[in-house]
Every structure is written in structure tokens, then in C-alpha cells.
C-alpha atoms as a PDB file:
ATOM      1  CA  UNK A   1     134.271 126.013  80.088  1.00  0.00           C
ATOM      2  CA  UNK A   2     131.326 126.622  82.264  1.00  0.00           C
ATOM      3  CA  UNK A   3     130.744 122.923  83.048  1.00  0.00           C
ATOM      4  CA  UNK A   4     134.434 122.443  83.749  1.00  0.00           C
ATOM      5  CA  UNK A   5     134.515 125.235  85.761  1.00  0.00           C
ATOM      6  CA  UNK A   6     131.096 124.159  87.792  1.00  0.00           C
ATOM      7  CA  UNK A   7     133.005 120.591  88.322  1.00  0.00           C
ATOM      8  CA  UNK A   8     135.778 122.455  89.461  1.00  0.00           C
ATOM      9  CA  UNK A   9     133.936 124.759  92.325  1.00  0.00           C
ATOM     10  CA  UNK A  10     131.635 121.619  93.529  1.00  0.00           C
ATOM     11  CA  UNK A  11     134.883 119.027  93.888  1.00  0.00           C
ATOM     12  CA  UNK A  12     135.993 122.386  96.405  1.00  0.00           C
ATOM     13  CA  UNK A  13     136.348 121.448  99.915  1.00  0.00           C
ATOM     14  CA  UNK A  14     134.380 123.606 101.786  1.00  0.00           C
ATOM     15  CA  UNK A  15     133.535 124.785 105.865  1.00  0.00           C
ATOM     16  CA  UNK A  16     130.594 125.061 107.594  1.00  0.00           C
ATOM     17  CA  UNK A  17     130.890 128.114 109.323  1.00  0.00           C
ATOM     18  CA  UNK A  18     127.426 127.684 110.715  1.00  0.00           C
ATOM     19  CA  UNK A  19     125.709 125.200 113.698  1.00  0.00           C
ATOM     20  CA  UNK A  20     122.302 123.562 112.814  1.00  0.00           C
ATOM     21  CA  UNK A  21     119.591 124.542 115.075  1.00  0.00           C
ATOM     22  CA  UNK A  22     117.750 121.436 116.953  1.00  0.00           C
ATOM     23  CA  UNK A  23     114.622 122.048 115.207  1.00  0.00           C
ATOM     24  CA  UNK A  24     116.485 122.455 111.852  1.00  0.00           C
ATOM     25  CA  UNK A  25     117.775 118.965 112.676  1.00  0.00           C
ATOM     26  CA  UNK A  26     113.815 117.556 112.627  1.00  0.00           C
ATOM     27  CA  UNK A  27     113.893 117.917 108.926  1.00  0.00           C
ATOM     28  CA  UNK A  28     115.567 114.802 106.617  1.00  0.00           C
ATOM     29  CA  UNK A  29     118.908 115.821 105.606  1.00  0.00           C
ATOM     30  CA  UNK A  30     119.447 114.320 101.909  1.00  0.00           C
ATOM     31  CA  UNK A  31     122.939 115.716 100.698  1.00  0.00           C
ATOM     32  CA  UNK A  32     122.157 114.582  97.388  1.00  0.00           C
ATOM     33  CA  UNK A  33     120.383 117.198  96.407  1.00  0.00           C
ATOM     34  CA  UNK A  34     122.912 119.808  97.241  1.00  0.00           C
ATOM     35  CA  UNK A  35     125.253 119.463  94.368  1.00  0.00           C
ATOM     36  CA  UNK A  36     121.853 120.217  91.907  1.00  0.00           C
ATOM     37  CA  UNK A  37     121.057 123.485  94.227  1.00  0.00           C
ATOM     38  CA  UNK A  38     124.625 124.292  93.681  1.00  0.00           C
ATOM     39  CA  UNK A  39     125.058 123.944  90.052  1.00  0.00           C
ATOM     40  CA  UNK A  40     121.872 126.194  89.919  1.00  0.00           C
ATOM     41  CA  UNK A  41     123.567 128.605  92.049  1.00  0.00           C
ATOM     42  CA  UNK A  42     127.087 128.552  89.713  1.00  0.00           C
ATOM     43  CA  UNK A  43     124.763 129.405  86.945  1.00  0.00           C
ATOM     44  CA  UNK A  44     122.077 132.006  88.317  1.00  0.00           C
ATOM     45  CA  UNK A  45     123.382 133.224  91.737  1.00  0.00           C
ATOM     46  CA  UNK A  46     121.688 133.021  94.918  1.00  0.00           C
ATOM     47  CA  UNK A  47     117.974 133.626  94.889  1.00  0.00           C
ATOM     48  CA  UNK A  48     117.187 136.118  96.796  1.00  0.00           C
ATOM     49  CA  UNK A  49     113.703 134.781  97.609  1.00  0.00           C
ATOM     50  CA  UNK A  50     115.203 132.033  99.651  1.00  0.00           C
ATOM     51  CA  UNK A  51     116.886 132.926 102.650  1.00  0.00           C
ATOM     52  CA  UNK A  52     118.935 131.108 105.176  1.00  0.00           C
ATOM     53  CA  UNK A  53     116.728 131.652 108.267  1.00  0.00           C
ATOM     54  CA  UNK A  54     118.790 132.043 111.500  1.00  0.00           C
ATOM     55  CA  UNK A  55     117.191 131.378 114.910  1.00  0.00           C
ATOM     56  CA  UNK A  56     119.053 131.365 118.646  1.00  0.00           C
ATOM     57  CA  UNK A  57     122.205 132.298 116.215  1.00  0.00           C
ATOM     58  CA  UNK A  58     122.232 128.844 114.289  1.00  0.00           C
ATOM     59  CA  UNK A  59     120.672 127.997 110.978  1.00  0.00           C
ATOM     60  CA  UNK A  60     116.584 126.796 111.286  1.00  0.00           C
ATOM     61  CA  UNK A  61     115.895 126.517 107.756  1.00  0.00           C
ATOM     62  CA  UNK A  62     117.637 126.098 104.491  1.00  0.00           C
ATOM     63  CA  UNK A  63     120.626 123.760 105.595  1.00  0.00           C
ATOM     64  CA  UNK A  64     120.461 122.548 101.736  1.00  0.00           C
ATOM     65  CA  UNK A  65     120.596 126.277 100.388  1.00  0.00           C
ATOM     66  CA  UNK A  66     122.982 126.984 102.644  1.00  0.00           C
ATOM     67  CA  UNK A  67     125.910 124.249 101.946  1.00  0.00           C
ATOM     68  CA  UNK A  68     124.826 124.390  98.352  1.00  0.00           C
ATOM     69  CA  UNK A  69     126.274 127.837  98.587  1.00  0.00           C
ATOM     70  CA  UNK A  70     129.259 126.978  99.862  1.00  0.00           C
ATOM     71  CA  UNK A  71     130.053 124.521  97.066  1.00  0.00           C
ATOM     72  CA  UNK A  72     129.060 126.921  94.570  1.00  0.00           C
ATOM     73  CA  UNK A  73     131.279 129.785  96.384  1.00  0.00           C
ATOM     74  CA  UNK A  74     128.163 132.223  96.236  1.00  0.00           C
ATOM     75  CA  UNK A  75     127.336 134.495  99.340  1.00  0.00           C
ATOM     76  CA  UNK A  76     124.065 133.222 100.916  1.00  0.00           C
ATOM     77  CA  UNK A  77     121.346 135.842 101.876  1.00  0.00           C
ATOM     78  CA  UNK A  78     120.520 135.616 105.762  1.00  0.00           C
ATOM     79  CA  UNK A  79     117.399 136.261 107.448  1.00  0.00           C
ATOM     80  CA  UNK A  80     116.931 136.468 111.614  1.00  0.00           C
ATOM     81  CA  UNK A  81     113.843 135.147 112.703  1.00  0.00           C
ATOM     82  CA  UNK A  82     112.166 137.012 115.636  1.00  0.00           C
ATOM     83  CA  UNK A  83     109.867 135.454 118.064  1.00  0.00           C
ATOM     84  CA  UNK A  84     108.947 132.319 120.452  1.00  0.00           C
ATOM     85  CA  UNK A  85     110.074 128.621 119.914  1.00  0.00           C
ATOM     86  CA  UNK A  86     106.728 127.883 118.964  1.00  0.00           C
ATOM     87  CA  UNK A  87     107.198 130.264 116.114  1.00  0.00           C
ATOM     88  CA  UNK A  88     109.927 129.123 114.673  1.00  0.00           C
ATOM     89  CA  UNK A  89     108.695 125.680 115.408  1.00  0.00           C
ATOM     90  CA  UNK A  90     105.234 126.795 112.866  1.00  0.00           C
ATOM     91  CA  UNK A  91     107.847 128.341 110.409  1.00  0.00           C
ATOM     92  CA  UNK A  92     110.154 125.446 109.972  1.00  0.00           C
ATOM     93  CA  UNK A  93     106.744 123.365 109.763  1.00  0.00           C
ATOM     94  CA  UNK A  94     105.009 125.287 107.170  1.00  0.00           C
ATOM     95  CA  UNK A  95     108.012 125.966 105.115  1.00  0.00           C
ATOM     96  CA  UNK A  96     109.090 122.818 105.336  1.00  0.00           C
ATOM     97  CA  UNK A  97     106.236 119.674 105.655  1.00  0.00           C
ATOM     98  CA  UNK A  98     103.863 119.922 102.730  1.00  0.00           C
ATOM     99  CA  UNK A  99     106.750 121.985 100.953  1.00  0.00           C
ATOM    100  CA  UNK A 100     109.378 119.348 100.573  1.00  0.00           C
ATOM    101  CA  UNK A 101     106.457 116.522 100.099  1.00  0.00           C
ATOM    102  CA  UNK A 102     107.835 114.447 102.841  1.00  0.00           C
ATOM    103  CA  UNK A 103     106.925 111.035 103.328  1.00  0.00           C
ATOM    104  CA  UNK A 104     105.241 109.529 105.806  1.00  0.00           C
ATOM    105  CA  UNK A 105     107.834 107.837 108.328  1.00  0.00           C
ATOM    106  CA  UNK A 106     109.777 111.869 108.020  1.00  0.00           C
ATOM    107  CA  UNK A 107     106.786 113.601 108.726  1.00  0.00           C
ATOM    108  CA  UNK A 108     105.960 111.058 111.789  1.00  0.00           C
ATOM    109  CA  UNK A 109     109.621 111.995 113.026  1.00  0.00           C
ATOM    110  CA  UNK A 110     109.077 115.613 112.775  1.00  0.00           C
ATOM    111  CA  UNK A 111     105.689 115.237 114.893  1.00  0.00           C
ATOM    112  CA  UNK A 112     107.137 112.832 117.507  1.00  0.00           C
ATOM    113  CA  UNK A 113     110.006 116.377 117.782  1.00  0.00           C
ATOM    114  CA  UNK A 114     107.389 118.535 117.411  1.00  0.00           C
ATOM    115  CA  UNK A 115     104.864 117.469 119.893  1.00  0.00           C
ATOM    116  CA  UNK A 116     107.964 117.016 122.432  1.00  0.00           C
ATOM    117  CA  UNK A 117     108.084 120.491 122.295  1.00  0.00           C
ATOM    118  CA  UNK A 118     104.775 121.844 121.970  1.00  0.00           C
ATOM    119  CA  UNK A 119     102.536 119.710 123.787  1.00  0.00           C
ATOM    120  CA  UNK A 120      99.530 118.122 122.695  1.00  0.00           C
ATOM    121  CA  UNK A 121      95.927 119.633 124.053  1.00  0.00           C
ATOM    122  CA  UNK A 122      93.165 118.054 124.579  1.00  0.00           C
ATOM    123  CA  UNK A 123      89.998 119.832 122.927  1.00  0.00           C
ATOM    124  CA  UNK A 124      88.509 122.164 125.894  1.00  0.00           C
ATOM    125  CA  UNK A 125      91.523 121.273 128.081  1.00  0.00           C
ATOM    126  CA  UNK A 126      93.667 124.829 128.689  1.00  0.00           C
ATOM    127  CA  UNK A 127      96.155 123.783 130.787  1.00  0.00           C
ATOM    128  CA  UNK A 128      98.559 122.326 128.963  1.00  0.00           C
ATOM    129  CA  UNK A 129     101.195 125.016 128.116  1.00  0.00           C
ATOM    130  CA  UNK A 130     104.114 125.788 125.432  1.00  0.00           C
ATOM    131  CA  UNK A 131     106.872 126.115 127.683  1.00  0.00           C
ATOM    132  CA  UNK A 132     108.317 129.939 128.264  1.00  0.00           C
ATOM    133  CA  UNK A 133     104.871 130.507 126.519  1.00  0.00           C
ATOM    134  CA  UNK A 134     101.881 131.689 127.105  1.00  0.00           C
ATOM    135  CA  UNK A 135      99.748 130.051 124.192  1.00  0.00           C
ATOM    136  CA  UNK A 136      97.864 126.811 124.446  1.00  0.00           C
ATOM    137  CA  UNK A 137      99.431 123.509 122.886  1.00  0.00           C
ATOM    138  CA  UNK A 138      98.467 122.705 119.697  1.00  0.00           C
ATOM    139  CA  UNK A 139      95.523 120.009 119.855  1.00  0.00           C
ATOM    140  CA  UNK A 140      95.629 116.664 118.066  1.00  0.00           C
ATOM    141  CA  UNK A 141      93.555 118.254 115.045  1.00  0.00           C
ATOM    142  CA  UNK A 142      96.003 121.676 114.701  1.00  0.00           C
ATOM    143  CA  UNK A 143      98.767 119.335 114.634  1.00  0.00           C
ATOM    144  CA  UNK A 144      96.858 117.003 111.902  1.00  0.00           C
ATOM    145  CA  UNK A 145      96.166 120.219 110.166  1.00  0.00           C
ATOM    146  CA  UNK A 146      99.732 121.923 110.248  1.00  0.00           C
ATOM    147  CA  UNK A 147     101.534 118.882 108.708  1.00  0.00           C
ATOM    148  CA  UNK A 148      99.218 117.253 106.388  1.00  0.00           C
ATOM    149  CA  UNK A 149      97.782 114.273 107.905  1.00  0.00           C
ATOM    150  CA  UNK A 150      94.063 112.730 109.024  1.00  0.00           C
ATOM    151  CA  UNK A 151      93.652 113.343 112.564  1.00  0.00           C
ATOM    152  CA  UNK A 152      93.510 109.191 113.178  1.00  0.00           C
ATOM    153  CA  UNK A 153      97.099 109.254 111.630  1.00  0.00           C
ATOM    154  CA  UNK A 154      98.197 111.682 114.676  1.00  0.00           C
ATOM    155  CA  UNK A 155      96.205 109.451 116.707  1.00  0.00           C
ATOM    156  CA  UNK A 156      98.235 106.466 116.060  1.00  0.00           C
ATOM    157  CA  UNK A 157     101.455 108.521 115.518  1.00  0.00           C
ATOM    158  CA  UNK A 158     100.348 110.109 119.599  1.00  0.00           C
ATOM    159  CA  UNK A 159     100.265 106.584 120.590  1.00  0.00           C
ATOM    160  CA  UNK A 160     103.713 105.352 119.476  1.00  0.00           C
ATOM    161  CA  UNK A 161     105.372 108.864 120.888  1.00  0.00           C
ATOM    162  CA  UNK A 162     103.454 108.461 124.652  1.00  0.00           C
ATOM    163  CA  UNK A 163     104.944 104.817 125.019  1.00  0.00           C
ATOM    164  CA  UNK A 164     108.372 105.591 123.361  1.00  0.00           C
ATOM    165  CA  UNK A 165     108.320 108.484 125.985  1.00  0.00           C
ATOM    166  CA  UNK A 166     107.393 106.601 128.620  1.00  0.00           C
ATOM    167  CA  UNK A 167     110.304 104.296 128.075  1.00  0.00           C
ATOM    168  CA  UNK A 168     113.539 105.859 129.111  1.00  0.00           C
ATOM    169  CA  UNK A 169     115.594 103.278 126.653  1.00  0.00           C
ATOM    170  CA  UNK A 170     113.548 103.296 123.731  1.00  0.00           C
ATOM    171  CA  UNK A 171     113.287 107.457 124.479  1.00  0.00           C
ATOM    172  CA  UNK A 172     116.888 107.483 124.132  1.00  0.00           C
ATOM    173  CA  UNK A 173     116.797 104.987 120.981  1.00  0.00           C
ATOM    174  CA  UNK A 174     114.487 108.026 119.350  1.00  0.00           C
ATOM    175  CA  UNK A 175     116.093 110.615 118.703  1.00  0.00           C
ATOM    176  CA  UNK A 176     117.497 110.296 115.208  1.00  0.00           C
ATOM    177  CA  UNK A 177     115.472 109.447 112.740  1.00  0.00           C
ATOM    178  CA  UNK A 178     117.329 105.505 112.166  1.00  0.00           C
ATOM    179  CA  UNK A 179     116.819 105.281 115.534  1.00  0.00           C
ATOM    180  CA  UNK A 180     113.401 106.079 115.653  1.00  0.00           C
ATOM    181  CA  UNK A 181     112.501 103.376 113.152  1.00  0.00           C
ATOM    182  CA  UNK A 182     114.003 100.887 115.836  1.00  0.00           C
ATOM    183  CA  UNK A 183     111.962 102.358 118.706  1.00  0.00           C
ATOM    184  CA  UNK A 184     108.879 101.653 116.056  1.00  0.00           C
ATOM    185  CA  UNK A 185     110.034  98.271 115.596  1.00  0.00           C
ATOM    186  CA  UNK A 186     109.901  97.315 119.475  1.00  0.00           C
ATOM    187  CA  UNK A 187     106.945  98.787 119.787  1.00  0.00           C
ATOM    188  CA  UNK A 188     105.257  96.566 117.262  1.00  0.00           C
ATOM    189  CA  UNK A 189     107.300  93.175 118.538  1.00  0.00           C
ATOM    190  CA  UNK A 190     105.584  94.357 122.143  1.00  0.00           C
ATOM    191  CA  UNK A 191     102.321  94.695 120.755  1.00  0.00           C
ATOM    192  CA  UNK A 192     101.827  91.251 119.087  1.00  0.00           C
ATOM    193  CA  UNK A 193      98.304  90.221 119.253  1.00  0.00           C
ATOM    194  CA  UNK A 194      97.180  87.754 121.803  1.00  0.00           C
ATOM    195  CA  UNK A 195      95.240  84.828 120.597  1.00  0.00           C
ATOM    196  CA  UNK A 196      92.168  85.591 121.096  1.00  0.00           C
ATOM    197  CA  UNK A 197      92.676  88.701 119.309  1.00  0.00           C
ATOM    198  CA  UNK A 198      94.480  86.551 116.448  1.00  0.00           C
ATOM    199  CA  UNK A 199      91.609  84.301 115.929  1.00  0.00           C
ATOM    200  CA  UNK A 200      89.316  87.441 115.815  1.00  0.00           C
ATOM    201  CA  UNK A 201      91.435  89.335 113.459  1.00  0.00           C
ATOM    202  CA  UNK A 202      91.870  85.964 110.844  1.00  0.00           C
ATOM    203  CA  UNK A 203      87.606  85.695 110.920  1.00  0.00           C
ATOM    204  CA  UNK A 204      87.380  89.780 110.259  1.00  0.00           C
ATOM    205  CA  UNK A 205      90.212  89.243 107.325  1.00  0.00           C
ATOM    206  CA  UNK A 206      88.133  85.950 105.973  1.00  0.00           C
ATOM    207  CA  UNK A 207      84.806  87.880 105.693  1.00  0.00           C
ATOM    208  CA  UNK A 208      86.004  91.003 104.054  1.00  0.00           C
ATOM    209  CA  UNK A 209      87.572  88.752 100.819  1.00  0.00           C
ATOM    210  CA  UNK A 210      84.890  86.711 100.866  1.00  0.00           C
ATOM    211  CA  UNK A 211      82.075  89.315 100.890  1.00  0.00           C
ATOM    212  CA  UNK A 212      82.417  92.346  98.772  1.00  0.00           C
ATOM    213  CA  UNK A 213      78.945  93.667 100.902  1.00  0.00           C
ATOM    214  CA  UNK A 214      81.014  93.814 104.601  1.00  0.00           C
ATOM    215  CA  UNK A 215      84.631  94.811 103.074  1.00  0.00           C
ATOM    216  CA  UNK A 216      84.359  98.409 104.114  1.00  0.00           C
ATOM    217  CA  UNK A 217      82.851  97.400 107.470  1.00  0.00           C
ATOM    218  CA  UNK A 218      85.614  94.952 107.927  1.00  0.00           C
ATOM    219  CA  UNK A 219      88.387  97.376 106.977  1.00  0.00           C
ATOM    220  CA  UNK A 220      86.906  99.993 109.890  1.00  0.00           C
ATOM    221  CA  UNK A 221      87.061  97.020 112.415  1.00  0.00           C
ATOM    222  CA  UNK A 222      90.669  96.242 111.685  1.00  0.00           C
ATOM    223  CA  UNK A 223      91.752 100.116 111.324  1.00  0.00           C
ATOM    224  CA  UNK A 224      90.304 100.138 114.381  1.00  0.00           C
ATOM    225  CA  UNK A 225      92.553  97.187 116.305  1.00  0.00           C
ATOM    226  CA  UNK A 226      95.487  98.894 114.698  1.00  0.00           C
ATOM    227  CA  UNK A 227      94.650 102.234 116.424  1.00  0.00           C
ATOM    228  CA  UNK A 228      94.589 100.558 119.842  1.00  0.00           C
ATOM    229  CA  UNK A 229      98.002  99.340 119.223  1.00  0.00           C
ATOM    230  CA  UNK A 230      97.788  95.540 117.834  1.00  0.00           C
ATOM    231  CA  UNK A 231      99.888  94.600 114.829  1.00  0.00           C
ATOM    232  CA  UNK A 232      97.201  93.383 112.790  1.00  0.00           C
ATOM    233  CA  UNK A 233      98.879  93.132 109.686  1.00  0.00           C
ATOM    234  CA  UNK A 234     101.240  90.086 111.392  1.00  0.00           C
ATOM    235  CA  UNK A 235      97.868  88.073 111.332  1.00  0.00           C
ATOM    236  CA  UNK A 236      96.953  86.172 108.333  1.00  0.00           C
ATOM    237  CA  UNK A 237      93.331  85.240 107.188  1.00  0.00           C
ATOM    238  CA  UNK A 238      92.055  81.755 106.747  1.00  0.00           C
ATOM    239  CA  UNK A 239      92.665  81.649 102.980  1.00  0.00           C
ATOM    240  CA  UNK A 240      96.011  83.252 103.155  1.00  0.00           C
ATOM    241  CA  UNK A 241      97.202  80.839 105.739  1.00  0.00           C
ATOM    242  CA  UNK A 242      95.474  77.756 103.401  1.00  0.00           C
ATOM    243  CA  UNK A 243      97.655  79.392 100.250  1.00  0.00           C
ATOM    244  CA  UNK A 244     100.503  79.261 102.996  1.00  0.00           C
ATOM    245  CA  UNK A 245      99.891  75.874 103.745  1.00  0.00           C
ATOM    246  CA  UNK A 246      99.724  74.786 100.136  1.00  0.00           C
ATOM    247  CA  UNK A 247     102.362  76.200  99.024  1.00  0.00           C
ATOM    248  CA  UNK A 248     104.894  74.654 101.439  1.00  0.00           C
ATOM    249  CA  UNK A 249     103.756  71.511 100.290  1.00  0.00           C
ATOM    250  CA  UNK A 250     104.424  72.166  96.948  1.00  0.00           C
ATOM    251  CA  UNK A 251     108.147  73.222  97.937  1.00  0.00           C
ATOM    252  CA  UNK A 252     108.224  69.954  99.798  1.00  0.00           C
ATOM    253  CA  UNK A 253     106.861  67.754  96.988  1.00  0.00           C
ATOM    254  CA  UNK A 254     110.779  67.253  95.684  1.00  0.00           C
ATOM    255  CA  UNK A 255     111.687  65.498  98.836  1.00  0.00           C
ATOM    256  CA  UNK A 256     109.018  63.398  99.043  1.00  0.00           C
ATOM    257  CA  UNK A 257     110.567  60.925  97.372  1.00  0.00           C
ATOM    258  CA  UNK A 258     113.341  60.858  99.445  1.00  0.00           C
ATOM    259  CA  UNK A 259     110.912  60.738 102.780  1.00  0.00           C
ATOM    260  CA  UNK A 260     109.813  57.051 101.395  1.00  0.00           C
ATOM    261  CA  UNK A 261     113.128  56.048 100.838  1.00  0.00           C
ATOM    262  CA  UNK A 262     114.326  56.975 104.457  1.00  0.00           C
ATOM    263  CA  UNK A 263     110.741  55.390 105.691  1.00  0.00           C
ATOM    264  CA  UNK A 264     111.687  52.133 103.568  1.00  0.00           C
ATOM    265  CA  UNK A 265     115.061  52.226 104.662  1.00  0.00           C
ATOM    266  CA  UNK A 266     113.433  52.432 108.509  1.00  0.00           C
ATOM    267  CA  UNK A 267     111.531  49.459 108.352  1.00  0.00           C
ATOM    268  CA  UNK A 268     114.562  47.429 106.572  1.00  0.00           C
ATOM    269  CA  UNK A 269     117.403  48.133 108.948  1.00  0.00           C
ATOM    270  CA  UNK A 270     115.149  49.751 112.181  1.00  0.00           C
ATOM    271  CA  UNK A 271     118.010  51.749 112.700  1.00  0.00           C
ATOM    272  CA  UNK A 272     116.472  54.756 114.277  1.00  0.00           C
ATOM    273  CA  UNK A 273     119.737  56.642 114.961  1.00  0.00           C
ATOM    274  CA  UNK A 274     120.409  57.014 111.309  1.00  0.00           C
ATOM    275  CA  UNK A 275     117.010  58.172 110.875  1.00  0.00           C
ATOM    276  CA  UNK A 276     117.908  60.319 113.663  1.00  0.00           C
ATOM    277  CA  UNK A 277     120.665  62.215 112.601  1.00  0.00           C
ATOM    278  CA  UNK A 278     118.660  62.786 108.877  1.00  0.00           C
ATOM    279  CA  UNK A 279     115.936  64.718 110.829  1.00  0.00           C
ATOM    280  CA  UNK A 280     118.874  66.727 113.000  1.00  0.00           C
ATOM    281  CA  UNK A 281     120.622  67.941 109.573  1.00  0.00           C
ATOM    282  CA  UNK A 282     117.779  68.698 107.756  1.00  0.00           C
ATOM    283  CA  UNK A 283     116.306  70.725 111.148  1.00  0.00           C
ATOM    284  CA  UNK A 284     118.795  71.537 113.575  1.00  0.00           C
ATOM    285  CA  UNK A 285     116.662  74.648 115.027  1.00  0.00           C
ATOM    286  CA  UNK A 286     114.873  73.295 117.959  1.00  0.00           C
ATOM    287  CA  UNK A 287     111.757  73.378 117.622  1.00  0.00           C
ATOM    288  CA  UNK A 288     111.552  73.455 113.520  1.00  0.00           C
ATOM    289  CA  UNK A 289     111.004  69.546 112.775  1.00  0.00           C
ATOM    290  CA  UNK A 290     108.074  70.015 114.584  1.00  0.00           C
ATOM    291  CA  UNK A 291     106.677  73.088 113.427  1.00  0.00           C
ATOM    292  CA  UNK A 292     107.405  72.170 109.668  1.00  0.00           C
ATOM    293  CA  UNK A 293     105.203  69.065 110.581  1.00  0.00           C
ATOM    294  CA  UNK A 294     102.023  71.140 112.055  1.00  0.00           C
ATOM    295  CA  UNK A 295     102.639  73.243 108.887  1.00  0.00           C
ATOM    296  CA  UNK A 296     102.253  70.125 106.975  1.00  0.00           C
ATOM    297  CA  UNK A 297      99.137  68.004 108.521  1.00  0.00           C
ATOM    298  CA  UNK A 298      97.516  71.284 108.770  1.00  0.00           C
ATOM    299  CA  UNK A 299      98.047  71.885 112.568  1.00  0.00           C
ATOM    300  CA  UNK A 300      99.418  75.614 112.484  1.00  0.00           C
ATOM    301  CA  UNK A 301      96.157  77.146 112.429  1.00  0.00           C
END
């Protein structure tokens, strides 16, 4: 009966009565954990040790709690939360952050939010402001500190949020969390390395698998490049791009057959439109007969 009766109170259509708070909103919202809270709640009531917090007269924290309730038809236990923006900003963070175990990509979203709205001080620098506040901003190490994370992490995460700022379209583009990723994405098609930076980056990757001794000196070199914005993980050592190499030949080997039957076929008949209009079906993407022939000869280094 009680399992029948659970199913019966969760398949219950129920109302939010209640508006999310922005800063509530920061926070990953994974509805499939709400039935489990729920079921809990059917069974054992609602904990009184975990309050809905209400800030500004919406819900801050415990959206889950809160529509788990509602599908369990128990009466949630509200708390007000008194104080500044940045306060309930800190709450939501160290409730919430280490709490819930997010994962890196959330927690870069809730920074990117957080930041936003609290600033971001440089050490010995005192006038940067919360707004309608009179504290100092957090600096790069009390933010590092508050959710978790190495202070080059926030370095690199700083970097991404000053140039998604600083762009009015990708700014827009950020504000969910989806849309954050595709903010992240342009970023890191903008910040392709040049080639002089490629051919450095290949020569760094080549000595640290080749020498055990200079791996850890090679690894701070390229963490390094990646904290001043290049995508070195798009650039591929010497050896990788020789195991590359190789093993499009070896997908190629099956056709090589054919290639000396259309070469034979060539010198027969010399008719070069024929051979023509093999090369244009097998690579109709300008530009791909060629490259797949660099790849080949060993010219796309």
C-alpha cells in the first residue's frame, strides 16, 4: 500500500507557488533527483534541518527540497535570510559548491555569476567595491578558496569571463549554463595557436614523451600557454602526428589496388576526364584531394 500510495502522490500534478531567485538559478537544476527527495519525504516527513531559504521574497536555496515537497504533498519549512547580496551570494556558495560535489564546467558557471556580481580584487587593490556594499570584492584567492578550486583554475576561469564580458554577443550567449558552453567554445576556435606557437608547442609535447627527466618541466611550459589563452591541446606532437600519418595509410592500403588500376587505366586510354571525375567523387570538398595527399607523402607537418 505504501508504495502504491507513494506512486500515486509523485504522478500528482503539482504548482509552484514560488519564483526562483537569480542566484538560486546559478546552481544546476537536475529534476531527477527530486522524485528520490520526495519518496524520502512520503516516508519520513520534511526534515526540519533543511530549510527552504527565502531571499528578496523568492526561493535562494533548496529548489530540489522544495518541489520535492510538493510531489510528496508535505508542508516545507521556510527560512528568511537577512542581510546583503553578498551574503546570500556566500550562503548559496557554501551550502551549495563543495556540498553538492559539483563538477567542474557547474562550478566555472557559478563563478563566471558570481564574480559578475561581486567583483574580483586585486591583492592590495581597495577600490573595487560590492555594489550597495561597503566590503571589498572577493580577490582571485577568496574566490579559489570559497568554491574549491587552485587559484590558476580561477585564473584561467577570470580569463574566459573578462573576454566573454567584453563581448556583448557572446555576453548574451552566457547566461545559461548550455549557453555558456558555446561562449567557451568560441573562445577556444578564437584562440587557435599561431604557427609559430604550433611548432613550439609539437617540440615541448615531443620532449616530454621522449624524456621522462623534462616531463614535469614540459607539463609547466604547456600549463603555462594554456593560461595565456592558446588551445594547446588542438596541437599534436611529432610522434602523435607520425601515428596519425601511419595510420591513414593503413586505412588507405584497401584502395591501393584500385589507385594502380585507375593509373594503368591512365596510361592505356589517357583519358584524363575519367580520371577526373574518379578524384571529384571520391573528394568533392575543395580542398580535400589535396590535403589527403600532404597527409600521405608526409607534407602535413
Amino acid at each position: 500500500m505504501g508504495d502504491s500510495y507513494e506512486d500515486y502522490l509523485l504522478s500528482q500534478v503539482v504548482t509552484n507557488e514560488w519564483e526562483y531567485h537569480e542566484i538560486c538559478k546559478w546552481l544546476p537544476y537536475k529534476p531527477e533527483t527530486i522524485d528520490d527527495i520526495a519518496k524520502d519525504m512520503v516516508a519520513n516527513g520534511y526534515r526540519h534541518d533543511r530549510p527552504v531559504i527565502l531571499y528578496e521574497g523568492k526561493i535562494l536555496d533548496g529548489r530540489h527540497r522544495y518541489e520535492a515537497a510538493l510531489k510528496a504533498h508535505v508542508d516545507p519549512i521556510f527560512v528568511d535570510l537577512q542581510g546583503s547580496r553578498a551574503d546570500a551570494i556566500n550562503y548559496v556558495t557554501s551550502e551549495n559548491v563543495n556540498r553538492r560535489h559539483l563538477n567542474n564546467p557547474e562550478k566555472e558557471f557559478f563563478y563566471v555569476q558570481r564574480a559578475d556580481a561581486l567583483g574580483v580584487r586585486k591583492h592590495g587593490d581597495r577600490s573595487k567595491e560590492i555594489s550597495n556594499d561597503t566590503s571589498s570584492a572577493p580577490t582571485a584567492s577568496g574566490h579559489a578558496d570559497a568554491l574549491g578550486v587552485s587559484k590558476p583554475t580561477i585564473a584561467r576561469w577570470e580569463k574566459d569571463r573578462k573576454e566573454i564580458v567584453a563581448d556583448p554577443e557572446l555576453s548574451k550567449l552566457a547566461a545559461t549554463p548550455e549557453g555558456f558552453k558555446k561562449a567557451k567554445e568560441v573562445l577556444k576556435q578564437r584562440r587557435k595557436a599561431t604557427k609559430e606557437e604550433a611548432a613550439r608547442i609539437s617540440k615541448l609535447k615531443s620532449l616530454g614523451e621522449s624524456s621522462e627527466a623534462e616531463a614535469d618541466n614540459v607539463k609547466r611550459k604547456l600549463d603555462k600557454l594554456r593560461d595565456e589563452g592558446i588551445d594547446v591541446d588542438a596541437v599534436k606532437s611529432q610522434g602523435e602526428k607520425e601515428k596519425a600519418r601511419d595510420d591513414y595509410r593503413k586505412s588507405r592500403l584497401p584502395i591501393e589496388e584500385l589507385a594502380y588500376k585507375v593509373a594503368k587505366y591512365l596510361i592505356d586510354t589517357k583519358d584524363y576526364r575519367f580520371v577526373a571525375a574518379l578524384a571529384i567523387a571520391a573528394y568533392p570538398d575543395e580542398g580535400e584531394l589535396e590535403h589527403h595527399y600532404d597527409t600521405i607523402v608526409g607534407k602535413g607537418n
